[in-house]
Protein backbone atom coordinates (compact mmCIF):
# COMPACT_ATOMS: atom_id res chain seq x y z
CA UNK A 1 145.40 -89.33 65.85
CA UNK A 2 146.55 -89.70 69.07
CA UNK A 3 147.39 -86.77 71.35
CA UNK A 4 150.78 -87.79 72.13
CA UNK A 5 151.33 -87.59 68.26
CA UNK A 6 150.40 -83.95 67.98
CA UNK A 7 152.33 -82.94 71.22
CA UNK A 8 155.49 -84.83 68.90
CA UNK A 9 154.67 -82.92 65.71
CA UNK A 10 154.16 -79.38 67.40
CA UNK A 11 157.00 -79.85 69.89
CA UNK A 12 155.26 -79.81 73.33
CA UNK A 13 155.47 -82.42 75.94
CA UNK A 14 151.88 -83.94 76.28
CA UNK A 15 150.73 -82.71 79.27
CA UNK A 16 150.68 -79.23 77.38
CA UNK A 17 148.97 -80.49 74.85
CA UNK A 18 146.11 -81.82 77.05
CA UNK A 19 146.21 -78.31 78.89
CA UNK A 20 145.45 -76.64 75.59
CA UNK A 21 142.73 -79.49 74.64
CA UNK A 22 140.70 -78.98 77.92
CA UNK A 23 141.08 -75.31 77.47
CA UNK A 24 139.69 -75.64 74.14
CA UNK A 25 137.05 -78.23 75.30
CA UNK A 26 136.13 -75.45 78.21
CA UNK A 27 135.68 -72.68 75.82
CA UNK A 28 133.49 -74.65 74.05
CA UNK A 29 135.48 -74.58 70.59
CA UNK A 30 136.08 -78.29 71.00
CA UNK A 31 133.69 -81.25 72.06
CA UNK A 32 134.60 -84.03 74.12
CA UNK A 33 133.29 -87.38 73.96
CA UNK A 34 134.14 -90.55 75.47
CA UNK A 35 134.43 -93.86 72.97
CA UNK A 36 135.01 -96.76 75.17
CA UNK A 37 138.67 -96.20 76.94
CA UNK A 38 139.15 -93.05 74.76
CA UNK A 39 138.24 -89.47 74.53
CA UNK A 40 137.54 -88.08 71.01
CA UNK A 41 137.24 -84.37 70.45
CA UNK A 42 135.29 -82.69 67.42
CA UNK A 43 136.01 -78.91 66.83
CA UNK A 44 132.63 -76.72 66.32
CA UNK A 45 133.32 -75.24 63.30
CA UNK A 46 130.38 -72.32 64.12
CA UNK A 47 132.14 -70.87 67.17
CA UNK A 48 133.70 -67.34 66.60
CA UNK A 49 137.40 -66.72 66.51
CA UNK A 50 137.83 -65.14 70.40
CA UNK A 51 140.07 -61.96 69.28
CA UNK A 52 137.83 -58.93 69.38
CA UNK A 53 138.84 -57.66 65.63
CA UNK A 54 137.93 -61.36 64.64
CA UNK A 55 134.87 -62.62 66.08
CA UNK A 56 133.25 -61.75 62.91
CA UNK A 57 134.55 -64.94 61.73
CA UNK A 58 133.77 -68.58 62.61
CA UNK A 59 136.56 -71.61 63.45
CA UNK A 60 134.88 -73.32 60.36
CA UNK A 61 136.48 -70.71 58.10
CA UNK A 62 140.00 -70.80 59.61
CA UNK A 63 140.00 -74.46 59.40
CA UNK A 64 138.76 -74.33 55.49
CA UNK A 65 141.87 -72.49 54.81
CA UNK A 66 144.29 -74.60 55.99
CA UNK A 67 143.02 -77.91 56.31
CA UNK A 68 140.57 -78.06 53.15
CA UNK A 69 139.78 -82.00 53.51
CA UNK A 70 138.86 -81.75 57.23
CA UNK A 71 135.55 -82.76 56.98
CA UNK A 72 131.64 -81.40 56.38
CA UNK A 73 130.54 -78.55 58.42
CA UNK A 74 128.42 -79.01 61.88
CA UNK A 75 131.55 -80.81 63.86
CA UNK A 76 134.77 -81.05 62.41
CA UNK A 77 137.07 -84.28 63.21
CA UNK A 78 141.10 -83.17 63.85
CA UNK A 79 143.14 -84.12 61.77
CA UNK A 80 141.59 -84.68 58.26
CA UNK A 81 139.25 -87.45 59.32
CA UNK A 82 140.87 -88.79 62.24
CA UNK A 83 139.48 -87.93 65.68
CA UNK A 84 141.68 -86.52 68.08
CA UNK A 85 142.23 -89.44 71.34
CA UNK A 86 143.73 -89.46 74.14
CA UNK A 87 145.67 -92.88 75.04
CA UNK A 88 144.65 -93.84 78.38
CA UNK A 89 148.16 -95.09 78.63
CA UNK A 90 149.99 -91.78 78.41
């Protein structure tokens, strides 16, 4: 899934939506990789949720409970299945 998709379906303008990626990606809740002209981002499902009353819990669990088919623990792909890319063209 493209990132200029999920900007469409939540409503933001792209650039926001890259903002929140490499805030995510800085905070270490998301990894970056580069695939040829393409950046794909895994979540890691083991980091802890960053409110104080919540960092009992893990990212893995949130994402269990609303996105059951998103994939095997140890890295997460967005989007049940799909990696989360950036087009180079937007």
């Amino acid at each position: 899934m493209l990132l200029s998709e999920i900007a469409e379906r939540v409503g933001i303008r792209e650039r926001a939506a890259h903002r929140i990626v490499t805030e995510l990606v800085d905070a270490g809740y998301v990894r970056r990789e580069r695939v040829g002209r393409r950046n794909h981002y895994t979540i890691d499902p083991d980091r802890p949720l960053r409110h104080p009353l919540e960092r009992e819990h893990v990212i893995g669990e949130l994402l269990s409970a609303i996105a059951p088919t998103a994939g095997p623990p140890g890295g997460r792909p967005v989007a049940s299945g799909a990696s989360l890319a950036r087009d180079p063209e937007g």
